[in-house]
PDB file of N, CA and C in Angstrom:
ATOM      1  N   UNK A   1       0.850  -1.161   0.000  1.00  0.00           N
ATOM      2  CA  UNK A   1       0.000   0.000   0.000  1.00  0.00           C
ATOM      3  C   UNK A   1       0.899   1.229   0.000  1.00  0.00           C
ATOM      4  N   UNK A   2       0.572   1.960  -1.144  1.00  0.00           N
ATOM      5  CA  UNK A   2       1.303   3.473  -0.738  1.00  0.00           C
ATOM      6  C   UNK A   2       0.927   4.072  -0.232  1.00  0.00           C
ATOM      7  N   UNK A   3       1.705   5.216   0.154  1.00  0.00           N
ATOM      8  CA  UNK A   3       0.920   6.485   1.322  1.00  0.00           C
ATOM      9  C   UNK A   3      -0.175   6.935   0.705  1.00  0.00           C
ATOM     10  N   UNK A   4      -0.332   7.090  -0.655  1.00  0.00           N
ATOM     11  CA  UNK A   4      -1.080   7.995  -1.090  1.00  0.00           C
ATOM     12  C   UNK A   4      -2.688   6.972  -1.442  1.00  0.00           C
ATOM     13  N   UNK A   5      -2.450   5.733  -1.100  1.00  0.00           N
ATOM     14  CA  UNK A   5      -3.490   5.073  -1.372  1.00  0.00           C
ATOM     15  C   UNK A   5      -4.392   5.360   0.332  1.00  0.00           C
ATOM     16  N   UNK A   6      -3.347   4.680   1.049  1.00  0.00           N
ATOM     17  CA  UNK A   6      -3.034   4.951   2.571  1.00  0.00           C
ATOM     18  C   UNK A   6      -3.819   6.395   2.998  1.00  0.00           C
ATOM     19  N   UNK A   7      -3.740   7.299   2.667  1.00  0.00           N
ATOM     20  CA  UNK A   7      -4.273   8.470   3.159  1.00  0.00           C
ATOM     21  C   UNK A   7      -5.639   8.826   2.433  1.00  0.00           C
ATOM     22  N   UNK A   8      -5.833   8.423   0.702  1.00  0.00           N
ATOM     23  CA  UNK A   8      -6.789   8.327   0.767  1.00  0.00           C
ATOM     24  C   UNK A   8      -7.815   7.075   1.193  1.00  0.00           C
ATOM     25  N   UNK A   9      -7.748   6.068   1.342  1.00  0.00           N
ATOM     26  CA  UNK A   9      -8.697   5.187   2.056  1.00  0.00           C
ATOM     27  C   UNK A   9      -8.609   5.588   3.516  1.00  0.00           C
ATOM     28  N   UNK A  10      -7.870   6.199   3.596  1.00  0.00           N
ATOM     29  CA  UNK A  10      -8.061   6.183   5.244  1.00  0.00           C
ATOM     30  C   UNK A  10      -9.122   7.600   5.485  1.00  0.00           C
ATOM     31  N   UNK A  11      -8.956   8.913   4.403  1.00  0.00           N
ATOM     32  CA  UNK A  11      -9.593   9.710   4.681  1.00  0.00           C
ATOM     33  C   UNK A  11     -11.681   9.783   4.928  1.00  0.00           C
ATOM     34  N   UNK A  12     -11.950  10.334   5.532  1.00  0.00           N
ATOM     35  CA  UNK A  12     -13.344   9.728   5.684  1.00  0.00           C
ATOM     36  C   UNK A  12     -13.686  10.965   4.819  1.00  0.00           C
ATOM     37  N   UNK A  13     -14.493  10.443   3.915  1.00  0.00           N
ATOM     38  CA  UNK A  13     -15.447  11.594   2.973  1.00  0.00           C
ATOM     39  C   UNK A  13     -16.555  12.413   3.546  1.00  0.00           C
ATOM     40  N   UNK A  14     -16.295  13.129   3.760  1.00  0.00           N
ATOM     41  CA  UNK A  14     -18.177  13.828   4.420  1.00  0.00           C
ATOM     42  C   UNK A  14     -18.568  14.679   3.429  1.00  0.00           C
ATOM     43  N   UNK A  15     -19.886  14.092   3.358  1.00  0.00           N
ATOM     44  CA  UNK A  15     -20.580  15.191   2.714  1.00  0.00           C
ATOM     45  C   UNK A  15     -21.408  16.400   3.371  1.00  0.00           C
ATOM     46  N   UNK A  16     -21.449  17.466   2.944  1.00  0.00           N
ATOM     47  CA  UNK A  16     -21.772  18.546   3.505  1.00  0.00           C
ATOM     48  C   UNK A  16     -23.045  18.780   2.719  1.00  0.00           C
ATOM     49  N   UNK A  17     -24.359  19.247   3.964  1.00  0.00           N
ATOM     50  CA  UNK A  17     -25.551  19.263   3.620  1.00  0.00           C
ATOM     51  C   UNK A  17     -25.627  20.692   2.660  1.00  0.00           C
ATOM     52  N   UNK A  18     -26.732  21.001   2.032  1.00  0.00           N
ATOM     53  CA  UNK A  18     -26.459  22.409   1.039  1.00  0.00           C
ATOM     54  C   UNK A  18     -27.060  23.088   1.914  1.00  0.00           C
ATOM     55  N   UNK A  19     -26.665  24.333   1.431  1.00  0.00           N
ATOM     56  CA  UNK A  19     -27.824  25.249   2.372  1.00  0.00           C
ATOM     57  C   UNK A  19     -29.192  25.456   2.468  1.00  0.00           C
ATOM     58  N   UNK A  20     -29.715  25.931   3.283  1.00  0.00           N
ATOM     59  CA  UNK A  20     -30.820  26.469   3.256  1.00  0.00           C
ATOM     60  C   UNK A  20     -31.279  27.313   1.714  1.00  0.00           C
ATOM     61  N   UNK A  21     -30.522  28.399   1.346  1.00  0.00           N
ATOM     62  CA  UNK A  21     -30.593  29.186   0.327  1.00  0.00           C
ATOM     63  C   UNK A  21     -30.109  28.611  -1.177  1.00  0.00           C
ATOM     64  N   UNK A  22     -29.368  27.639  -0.976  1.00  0.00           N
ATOM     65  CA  UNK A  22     -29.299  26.598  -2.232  1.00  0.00           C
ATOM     66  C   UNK A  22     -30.498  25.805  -2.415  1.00  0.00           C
ATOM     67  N   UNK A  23     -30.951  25.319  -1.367  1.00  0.00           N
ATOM     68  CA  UNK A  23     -31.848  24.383  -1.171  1.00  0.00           C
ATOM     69  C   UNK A  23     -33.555  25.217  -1.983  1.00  0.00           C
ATOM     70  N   UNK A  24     -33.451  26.625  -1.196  1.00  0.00           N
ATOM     71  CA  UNK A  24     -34.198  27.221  -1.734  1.00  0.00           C
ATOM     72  C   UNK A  24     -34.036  27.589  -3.412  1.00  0.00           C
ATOM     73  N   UNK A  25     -33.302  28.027  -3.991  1.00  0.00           N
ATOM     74  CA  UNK A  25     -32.852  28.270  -5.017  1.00  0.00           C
ATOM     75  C   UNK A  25     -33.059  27.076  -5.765  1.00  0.00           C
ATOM     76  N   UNK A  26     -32.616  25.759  -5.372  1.00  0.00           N
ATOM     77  CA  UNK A  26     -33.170  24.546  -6.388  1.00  0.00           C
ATOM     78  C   UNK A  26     -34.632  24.918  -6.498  1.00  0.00           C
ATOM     79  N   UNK A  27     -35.565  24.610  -5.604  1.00  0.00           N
ATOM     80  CA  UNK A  27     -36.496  24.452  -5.425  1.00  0.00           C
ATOM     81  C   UNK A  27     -37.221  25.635  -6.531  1.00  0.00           C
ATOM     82  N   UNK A  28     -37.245  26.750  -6.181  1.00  0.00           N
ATOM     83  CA  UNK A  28     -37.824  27.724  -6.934  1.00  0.00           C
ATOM     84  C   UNK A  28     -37.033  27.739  -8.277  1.00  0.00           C
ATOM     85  N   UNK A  29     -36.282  27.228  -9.313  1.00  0.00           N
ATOM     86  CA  UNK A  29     -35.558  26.982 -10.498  1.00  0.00           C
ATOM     87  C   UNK A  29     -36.385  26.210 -10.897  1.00  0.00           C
ATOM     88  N   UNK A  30     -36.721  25.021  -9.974  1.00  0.00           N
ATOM     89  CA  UNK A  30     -37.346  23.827 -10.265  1.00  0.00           C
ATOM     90  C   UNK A  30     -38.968  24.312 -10.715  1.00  0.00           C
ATOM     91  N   UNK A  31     -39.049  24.459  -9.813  1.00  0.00           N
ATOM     92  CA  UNK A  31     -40.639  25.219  -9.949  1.00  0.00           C
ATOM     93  C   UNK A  31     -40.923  26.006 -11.270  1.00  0.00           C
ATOM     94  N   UNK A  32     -39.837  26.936 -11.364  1.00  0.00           N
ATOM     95  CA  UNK A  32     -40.664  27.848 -12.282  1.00  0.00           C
ATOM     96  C   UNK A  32     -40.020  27.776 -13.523  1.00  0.00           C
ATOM     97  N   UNK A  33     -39.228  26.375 -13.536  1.00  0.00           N
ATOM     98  CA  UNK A  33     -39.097  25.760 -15.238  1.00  0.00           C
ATOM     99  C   UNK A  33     -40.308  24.849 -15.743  1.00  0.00           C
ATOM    100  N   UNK A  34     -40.877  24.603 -14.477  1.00  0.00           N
ATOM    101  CA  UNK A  34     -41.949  23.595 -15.098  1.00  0.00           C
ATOM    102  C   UNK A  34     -43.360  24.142 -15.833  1.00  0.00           C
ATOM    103  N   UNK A  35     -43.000  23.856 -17.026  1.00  0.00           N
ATOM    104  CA  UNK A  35     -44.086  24.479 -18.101  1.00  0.00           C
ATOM    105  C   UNK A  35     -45.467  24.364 -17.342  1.00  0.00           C
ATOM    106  N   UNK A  36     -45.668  23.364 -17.063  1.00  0.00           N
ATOM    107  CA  UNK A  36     -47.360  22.756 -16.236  1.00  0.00           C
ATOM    108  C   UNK A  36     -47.679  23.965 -15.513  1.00  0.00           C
ATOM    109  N   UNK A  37     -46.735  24.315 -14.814  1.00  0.00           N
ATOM    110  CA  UNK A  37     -46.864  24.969 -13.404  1.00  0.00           C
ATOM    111  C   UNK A  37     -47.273  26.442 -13.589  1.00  0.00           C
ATOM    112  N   UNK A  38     -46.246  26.801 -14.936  1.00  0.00           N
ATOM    113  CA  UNK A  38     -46.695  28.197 -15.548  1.00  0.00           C
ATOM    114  C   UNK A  38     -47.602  28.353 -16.216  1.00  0.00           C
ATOM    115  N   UNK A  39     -47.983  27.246 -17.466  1.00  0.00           N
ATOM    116  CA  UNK A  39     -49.076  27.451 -17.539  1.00  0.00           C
ATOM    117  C   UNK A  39     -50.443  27.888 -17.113  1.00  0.00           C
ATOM    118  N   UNK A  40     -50.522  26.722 -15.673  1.00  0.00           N
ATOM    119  CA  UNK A  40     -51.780  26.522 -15.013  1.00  0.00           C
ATOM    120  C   UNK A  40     -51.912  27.679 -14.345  1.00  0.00           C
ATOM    121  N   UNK A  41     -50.899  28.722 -14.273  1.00  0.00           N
ATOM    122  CA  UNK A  41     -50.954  29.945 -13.338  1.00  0.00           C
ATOM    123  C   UNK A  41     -51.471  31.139 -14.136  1.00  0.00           C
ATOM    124  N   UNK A  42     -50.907  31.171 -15.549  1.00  0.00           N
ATOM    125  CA  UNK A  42     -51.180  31.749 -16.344  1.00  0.00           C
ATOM    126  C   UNK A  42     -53.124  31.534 -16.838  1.00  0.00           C
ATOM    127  N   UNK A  43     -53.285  30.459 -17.231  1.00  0.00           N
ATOM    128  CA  UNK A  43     -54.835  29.822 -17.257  1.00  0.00           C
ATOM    129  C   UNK A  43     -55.441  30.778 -16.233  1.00  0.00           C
ATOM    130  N   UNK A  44     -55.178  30.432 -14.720  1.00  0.00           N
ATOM    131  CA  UNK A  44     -55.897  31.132 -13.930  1.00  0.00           C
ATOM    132  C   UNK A  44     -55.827  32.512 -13.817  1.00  0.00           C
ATOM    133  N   UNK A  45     -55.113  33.079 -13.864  1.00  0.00           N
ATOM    134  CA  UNK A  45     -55.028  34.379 -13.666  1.00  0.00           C
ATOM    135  C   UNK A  45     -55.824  35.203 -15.546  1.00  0.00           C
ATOM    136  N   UNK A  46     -55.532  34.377 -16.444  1.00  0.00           N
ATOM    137  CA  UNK A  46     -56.812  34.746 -17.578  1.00  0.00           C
ATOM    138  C   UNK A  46     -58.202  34.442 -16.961  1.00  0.00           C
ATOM    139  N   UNK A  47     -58.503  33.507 -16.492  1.00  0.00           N
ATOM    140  CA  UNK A  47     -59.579  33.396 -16.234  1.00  0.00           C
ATOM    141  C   UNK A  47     -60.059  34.117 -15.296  1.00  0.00           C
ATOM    142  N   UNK A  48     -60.008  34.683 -13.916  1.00  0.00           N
ATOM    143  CA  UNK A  48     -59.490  35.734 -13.770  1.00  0.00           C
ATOM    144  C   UNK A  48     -59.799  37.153 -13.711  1.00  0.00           C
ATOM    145  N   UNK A  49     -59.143  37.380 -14.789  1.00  0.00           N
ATOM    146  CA  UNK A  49     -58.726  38.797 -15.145  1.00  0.00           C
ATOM    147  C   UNK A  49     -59.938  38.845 -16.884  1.00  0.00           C
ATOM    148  N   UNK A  50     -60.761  39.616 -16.957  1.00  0.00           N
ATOM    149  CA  UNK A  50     -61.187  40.152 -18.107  1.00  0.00           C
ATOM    150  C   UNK A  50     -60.765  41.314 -18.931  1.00  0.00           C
ATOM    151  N   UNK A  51     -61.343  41.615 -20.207  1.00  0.00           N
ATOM    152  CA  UNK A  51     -60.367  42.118 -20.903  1.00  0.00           C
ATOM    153  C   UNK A  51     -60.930  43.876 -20.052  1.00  0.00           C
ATOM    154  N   UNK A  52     -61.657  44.315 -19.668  1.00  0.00           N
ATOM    155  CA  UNK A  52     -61.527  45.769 -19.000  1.00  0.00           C
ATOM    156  C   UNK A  52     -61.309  45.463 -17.448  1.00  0.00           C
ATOM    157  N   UNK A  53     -60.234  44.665 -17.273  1.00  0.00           N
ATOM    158  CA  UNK A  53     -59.543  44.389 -16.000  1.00  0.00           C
ATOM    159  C   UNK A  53     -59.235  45.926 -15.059  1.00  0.00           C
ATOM    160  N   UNK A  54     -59.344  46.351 -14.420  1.00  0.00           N
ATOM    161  CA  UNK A  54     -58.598  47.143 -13.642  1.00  0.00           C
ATOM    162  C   UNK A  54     -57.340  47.209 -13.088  1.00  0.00           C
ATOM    163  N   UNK A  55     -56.358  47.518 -12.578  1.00  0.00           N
ATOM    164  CA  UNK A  55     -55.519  47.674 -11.871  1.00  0.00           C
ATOM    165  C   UNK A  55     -55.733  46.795 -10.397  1.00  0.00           C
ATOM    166  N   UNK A  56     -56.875  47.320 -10.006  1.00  0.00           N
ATOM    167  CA  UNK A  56     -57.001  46.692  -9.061  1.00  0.00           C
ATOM    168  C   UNK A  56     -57.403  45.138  -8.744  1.00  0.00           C
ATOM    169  N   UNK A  57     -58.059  44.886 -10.205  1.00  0.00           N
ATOM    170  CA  UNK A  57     -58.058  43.499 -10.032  1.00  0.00           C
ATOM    171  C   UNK A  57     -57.107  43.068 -10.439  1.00  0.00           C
ATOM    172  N   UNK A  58     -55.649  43.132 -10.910  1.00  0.00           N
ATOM    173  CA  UNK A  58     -54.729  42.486 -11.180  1.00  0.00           C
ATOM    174  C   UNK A  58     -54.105  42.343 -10.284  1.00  0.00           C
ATOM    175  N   UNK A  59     -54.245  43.673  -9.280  1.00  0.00           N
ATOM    176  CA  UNK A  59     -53.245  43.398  -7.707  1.00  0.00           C
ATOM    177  C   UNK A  59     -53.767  42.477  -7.013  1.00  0.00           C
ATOM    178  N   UNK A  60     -55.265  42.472  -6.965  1.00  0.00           N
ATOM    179  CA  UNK A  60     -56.038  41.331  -6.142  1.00  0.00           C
ATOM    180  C   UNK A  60     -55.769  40.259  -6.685  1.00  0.00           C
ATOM    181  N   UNK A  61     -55.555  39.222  -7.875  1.00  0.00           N
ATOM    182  CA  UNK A  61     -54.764  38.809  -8.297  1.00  0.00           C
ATOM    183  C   UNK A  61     -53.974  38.161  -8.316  1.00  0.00           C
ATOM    184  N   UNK A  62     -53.008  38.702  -8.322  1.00  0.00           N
ATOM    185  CA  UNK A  62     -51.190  38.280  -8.049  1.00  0.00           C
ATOM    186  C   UNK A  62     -51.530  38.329  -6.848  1.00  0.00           C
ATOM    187  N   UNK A  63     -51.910  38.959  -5.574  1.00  0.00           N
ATOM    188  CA  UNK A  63     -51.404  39.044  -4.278  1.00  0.00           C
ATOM    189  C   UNK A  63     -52.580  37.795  -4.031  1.00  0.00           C
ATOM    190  N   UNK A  64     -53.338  37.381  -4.149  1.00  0.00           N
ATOM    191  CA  UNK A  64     -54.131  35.973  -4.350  1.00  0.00           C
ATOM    192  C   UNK A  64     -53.444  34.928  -4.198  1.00  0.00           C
ATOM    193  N   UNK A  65     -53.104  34.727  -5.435  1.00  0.00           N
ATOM    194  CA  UNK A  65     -51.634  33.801  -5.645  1.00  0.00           C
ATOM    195  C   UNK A  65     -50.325  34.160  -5.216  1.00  0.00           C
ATOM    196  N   UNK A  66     -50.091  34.750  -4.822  1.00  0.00           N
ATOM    197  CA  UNK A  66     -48.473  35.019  -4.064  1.00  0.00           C
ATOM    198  C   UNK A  66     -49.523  34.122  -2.474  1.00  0.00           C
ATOM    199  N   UNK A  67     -50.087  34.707  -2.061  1.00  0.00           N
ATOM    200  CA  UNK A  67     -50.592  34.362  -0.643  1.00  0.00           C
ATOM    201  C   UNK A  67     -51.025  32.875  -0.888  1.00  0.00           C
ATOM    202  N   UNK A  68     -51.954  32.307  -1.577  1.00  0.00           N
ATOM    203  CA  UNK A  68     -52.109  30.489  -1.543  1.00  0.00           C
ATOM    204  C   UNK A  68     -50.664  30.076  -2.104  1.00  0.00           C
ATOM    205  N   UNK A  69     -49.694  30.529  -2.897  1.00  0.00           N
ATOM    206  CA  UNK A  69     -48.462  29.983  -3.232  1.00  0.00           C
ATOM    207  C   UNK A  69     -47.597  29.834  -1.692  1.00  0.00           C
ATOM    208  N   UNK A  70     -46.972  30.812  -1.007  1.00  0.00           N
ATOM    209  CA  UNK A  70     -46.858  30.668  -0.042  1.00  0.00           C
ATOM    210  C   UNK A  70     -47.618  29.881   1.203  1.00  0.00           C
ATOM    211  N   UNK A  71     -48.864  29.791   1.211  1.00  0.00           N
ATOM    212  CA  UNK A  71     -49.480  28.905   2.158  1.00  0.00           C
ATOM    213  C   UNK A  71     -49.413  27.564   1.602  1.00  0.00           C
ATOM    214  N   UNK A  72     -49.445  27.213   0.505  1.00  0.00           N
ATOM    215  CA  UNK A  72     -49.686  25.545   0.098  1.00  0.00           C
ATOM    216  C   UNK A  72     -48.059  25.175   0.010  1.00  0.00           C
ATOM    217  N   UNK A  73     -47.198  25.882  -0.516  1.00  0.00           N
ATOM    218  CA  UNK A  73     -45.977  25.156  -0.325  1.00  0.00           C
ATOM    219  C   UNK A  73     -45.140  25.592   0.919  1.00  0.00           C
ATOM    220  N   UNK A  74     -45.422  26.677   1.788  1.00  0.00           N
ATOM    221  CA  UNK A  74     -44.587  26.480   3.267  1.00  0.00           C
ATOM    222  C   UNK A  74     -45.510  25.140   3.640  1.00  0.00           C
ATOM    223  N   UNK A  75     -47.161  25.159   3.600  1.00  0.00           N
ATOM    224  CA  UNK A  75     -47.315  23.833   4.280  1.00  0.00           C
ATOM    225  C   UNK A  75     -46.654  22.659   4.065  1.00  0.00           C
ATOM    226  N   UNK A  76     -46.401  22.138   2.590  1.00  0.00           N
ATOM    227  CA  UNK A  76     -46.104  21.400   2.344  1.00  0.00           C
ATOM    228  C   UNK A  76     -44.647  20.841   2.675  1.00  0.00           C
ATOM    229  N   UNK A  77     -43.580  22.083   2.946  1.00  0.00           N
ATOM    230  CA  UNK A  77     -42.341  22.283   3.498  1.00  0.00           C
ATOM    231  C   UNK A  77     -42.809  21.776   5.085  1.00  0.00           C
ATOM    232  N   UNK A  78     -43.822  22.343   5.532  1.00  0.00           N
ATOM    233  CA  UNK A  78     -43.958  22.276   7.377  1.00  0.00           C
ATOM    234  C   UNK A  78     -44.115  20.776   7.586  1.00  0.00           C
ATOM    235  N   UNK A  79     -45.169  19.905   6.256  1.00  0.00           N
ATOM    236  CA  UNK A  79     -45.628  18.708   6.306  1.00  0.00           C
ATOM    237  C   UNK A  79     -44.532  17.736   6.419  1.00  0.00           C
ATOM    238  N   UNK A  80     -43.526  17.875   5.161  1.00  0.00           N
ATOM    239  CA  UNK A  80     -42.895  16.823   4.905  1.00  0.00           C
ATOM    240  C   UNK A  80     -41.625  16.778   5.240  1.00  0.00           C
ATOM    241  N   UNK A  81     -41.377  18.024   6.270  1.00  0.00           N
ATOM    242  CA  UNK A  81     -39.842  17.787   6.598  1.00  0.00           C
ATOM    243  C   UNK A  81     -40.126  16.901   8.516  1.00  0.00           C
ATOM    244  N   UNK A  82     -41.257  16.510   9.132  1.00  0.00           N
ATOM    245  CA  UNK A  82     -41.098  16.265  10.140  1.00  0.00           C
ATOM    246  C   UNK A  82     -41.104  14.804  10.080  1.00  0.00           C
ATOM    247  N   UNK A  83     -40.688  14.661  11.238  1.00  0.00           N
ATOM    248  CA  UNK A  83     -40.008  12.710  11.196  1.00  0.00           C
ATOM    249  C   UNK A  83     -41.351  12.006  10.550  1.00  0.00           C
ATOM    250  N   UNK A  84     -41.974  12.060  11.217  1.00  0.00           N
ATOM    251  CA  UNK A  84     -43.155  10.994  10.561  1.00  0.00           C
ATOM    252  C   UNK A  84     -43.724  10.880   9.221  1.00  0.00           C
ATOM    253  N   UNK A  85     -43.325  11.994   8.786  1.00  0.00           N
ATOM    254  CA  UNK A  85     -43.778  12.224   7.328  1.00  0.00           C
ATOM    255  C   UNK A  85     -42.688  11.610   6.392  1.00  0.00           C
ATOM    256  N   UNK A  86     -41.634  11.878   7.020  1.00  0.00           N
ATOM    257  CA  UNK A  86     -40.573  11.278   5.997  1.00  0.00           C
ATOM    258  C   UNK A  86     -40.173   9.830   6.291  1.00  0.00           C
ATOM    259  N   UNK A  87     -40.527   8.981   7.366  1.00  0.00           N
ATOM    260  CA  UNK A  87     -40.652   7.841   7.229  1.00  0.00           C
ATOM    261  C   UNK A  87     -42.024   7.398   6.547  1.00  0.00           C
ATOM    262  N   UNK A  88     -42.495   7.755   6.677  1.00  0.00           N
ATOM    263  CA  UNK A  88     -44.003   7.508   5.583  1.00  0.00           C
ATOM    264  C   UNK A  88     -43.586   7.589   4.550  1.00  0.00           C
ATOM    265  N   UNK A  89     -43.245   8.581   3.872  1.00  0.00           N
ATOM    266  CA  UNK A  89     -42.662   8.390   3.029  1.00  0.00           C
ATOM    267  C   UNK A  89     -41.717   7.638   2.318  1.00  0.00           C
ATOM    268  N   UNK A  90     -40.733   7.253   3.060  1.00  0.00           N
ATOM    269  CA  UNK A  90     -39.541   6.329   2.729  1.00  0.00           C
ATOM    270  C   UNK A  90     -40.413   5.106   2.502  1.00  0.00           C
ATOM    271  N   UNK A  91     -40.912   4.832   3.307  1.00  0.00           N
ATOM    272  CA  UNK A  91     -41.950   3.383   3.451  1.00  0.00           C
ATOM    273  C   UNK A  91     -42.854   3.187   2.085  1.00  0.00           C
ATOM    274  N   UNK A  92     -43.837   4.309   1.623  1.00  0.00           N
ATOM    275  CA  UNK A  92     -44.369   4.412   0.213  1.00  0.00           C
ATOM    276  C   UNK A  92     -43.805   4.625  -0.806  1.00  0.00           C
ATOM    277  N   UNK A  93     -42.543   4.991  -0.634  1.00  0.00           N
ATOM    278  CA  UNK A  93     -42.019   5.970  -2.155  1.00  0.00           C
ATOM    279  C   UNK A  93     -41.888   4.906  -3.264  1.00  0.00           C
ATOM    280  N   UNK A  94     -41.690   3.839  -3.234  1.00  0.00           N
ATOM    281  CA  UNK A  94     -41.589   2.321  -4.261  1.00  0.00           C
ATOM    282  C   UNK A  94     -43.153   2.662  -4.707  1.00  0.00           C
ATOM    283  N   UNK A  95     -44.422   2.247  -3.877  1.00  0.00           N
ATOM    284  CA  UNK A  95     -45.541   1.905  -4.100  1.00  0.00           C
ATOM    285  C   UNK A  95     -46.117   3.635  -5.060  1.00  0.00           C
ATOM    286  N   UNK A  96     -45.696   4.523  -4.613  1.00  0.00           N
ATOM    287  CA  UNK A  96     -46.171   5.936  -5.363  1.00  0.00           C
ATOM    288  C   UNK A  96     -45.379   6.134  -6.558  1.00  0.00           C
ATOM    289  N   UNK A  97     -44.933   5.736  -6.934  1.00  0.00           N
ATOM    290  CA  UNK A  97     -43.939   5.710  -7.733  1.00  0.00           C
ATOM    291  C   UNK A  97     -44.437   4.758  -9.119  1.00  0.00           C
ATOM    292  N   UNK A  98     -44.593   3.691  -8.285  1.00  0.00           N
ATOM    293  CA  UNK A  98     -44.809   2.755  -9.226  1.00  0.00           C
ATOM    294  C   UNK A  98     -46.074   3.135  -9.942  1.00  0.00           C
ATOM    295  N   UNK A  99     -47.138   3.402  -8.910  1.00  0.00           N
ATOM    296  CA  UNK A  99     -48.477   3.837  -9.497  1.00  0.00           C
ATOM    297  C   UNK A  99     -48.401   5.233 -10.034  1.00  0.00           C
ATOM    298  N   UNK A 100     -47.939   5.963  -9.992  1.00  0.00           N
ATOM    299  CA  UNK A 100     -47.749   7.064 -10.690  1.00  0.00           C
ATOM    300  C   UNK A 100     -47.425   6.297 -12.272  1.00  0.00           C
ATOM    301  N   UNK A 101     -45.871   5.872 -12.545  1.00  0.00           N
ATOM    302  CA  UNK A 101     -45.736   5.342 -13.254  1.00  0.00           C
ATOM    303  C   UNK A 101     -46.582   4.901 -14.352  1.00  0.00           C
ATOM    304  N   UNK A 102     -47.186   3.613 -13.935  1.00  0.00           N
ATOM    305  CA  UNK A 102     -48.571   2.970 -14.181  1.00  0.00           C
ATOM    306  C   UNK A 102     -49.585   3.913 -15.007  1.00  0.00           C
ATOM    307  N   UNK A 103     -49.791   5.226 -14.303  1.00  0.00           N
ATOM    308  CA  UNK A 103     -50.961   5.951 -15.082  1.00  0.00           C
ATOM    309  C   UNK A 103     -49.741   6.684 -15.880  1.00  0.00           C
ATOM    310  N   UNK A 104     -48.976   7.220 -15.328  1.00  0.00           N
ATOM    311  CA  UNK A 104     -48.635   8.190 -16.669  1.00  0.00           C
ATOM    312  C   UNK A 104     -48.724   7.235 -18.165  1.00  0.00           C
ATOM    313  N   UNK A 105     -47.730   6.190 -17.505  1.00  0.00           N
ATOM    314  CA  UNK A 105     -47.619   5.021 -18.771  1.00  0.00           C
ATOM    315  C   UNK A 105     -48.317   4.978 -19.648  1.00  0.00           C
ATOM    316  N   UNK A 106     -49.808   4.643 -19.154  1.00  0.00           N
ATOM    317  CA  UNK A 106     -51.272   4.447 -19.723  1.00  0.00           C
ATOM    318  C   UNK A 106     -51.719   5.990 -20.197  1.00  0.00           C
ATOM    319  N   UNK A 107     -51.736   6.811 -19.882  1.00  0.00           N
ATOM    320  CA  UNK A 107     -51.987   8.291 -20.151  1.00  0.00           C
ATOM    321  C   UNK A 107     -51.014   8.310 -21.450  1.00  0.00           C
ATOM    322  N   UNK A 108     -49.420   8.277 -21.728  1.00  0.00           N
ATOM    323  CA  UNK A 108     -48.997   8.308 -22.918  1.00  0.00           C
ATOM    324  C   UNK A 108     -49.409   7.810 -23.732  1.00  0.00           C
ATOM    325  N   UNK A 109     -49.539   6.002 -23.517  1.00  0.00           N
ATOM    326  CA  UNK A 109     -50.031   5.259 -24.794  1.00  0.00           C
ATOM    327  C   UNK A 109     -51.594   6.048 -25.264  1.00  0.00           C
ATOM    328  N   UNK A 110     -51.888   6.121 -24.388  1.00  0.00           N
ATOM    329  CA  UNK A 110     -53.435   6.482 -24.518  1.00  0.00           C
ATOM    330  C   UNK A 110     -53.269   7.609 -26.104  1.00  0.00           C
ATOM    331  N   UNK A 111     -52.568   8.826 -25.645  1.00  0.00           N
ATOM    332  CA  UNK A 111     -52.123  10.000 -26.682  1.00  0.00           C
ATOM    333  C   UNK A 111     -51.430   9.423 -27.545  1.00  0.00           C
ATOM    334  N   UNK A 112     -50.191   8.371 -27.191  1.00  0.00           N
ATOM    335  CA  UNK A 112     -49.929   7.630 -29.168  1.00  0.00           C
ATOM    336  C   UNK A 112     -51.005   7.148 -29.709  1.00  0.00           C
ATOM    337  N   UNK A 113     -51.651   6.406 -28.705  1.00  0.00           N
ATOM    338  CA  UNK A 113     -52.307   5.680 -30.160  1.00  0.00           C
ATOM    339  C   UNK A 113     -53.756   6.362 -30.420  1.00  0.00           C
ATOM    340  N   UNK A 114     -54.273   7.528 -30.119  1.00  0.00           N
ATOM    341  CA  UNK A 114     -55.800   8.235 -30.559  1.00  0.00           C
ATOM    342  C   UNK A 114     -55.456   8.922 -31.653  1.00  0.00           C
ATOM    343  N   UNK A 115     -56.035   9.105 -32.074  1.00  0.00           N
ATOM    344  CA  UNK A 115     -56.925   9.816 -33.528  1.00  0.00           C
ATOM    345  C   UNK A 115     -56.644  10.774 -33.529  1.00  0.00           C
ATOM    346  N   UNK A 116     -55.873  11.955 -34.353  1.00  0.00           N
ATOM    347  CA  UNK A 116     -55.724  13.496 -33.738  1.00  0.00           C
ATOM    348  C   UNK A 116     -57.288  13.886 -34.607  1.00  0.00           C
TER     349      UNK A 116
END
């Protein structure tokens, strides 16, 4: 064994958790690349908003959705970071997965093979 094998097997690797503000930063990248997500926000806020919209209904609005955006995903942050949730999780994630799977699967074929 050389030293240099020697020092690295011997060194212990740690990994270092990301930050908070990385963590955040994935998350919101993630979010607001996903076409679905913009869309469906966009949809609502047309639906919504008419074409002699006011000012004021556009602030009512956005501040609508800024306020349920913030309440449904801090909950969802409050939900799934506490112990029980994430062993629940660990425990289902095969079985949600799979069934997710399952329908998307069936949802694609479904769109190859129909009629345009």
């Amino acid at each position: 064994m050389t030293p240099d094998t020697a020092i690295s097997s011997g060194a212990a690797q740690t990994e270092t958790a990301p930050s908070s503000v990385a963590l955040y930063r994935h998350g919101l990248i993630m979010h607001l690349a996903n076409p679905k997500a913009v869309l469906a926000w966009i949809a609502l806020v047309t639906l919504g908003l008419g074409a002699k919209a006011s000012w004021h209904d556009v602030a009512t609005i956005l501040v609508g959705c800024a306020i349920l955006s913030v309440t449904i995903f801090g909950g969802y942050a409050l939900v799934f970071s506490t112990a029980p949730m994430i062993r629940l999780y660990r425990r289902a994630r095969r079985g949600i997965e799979g069934v997710l799977a399952v329908f998307f699967g069936f949802a694609g074929l479904r769109l190859l093979l129909s009629r345009v």
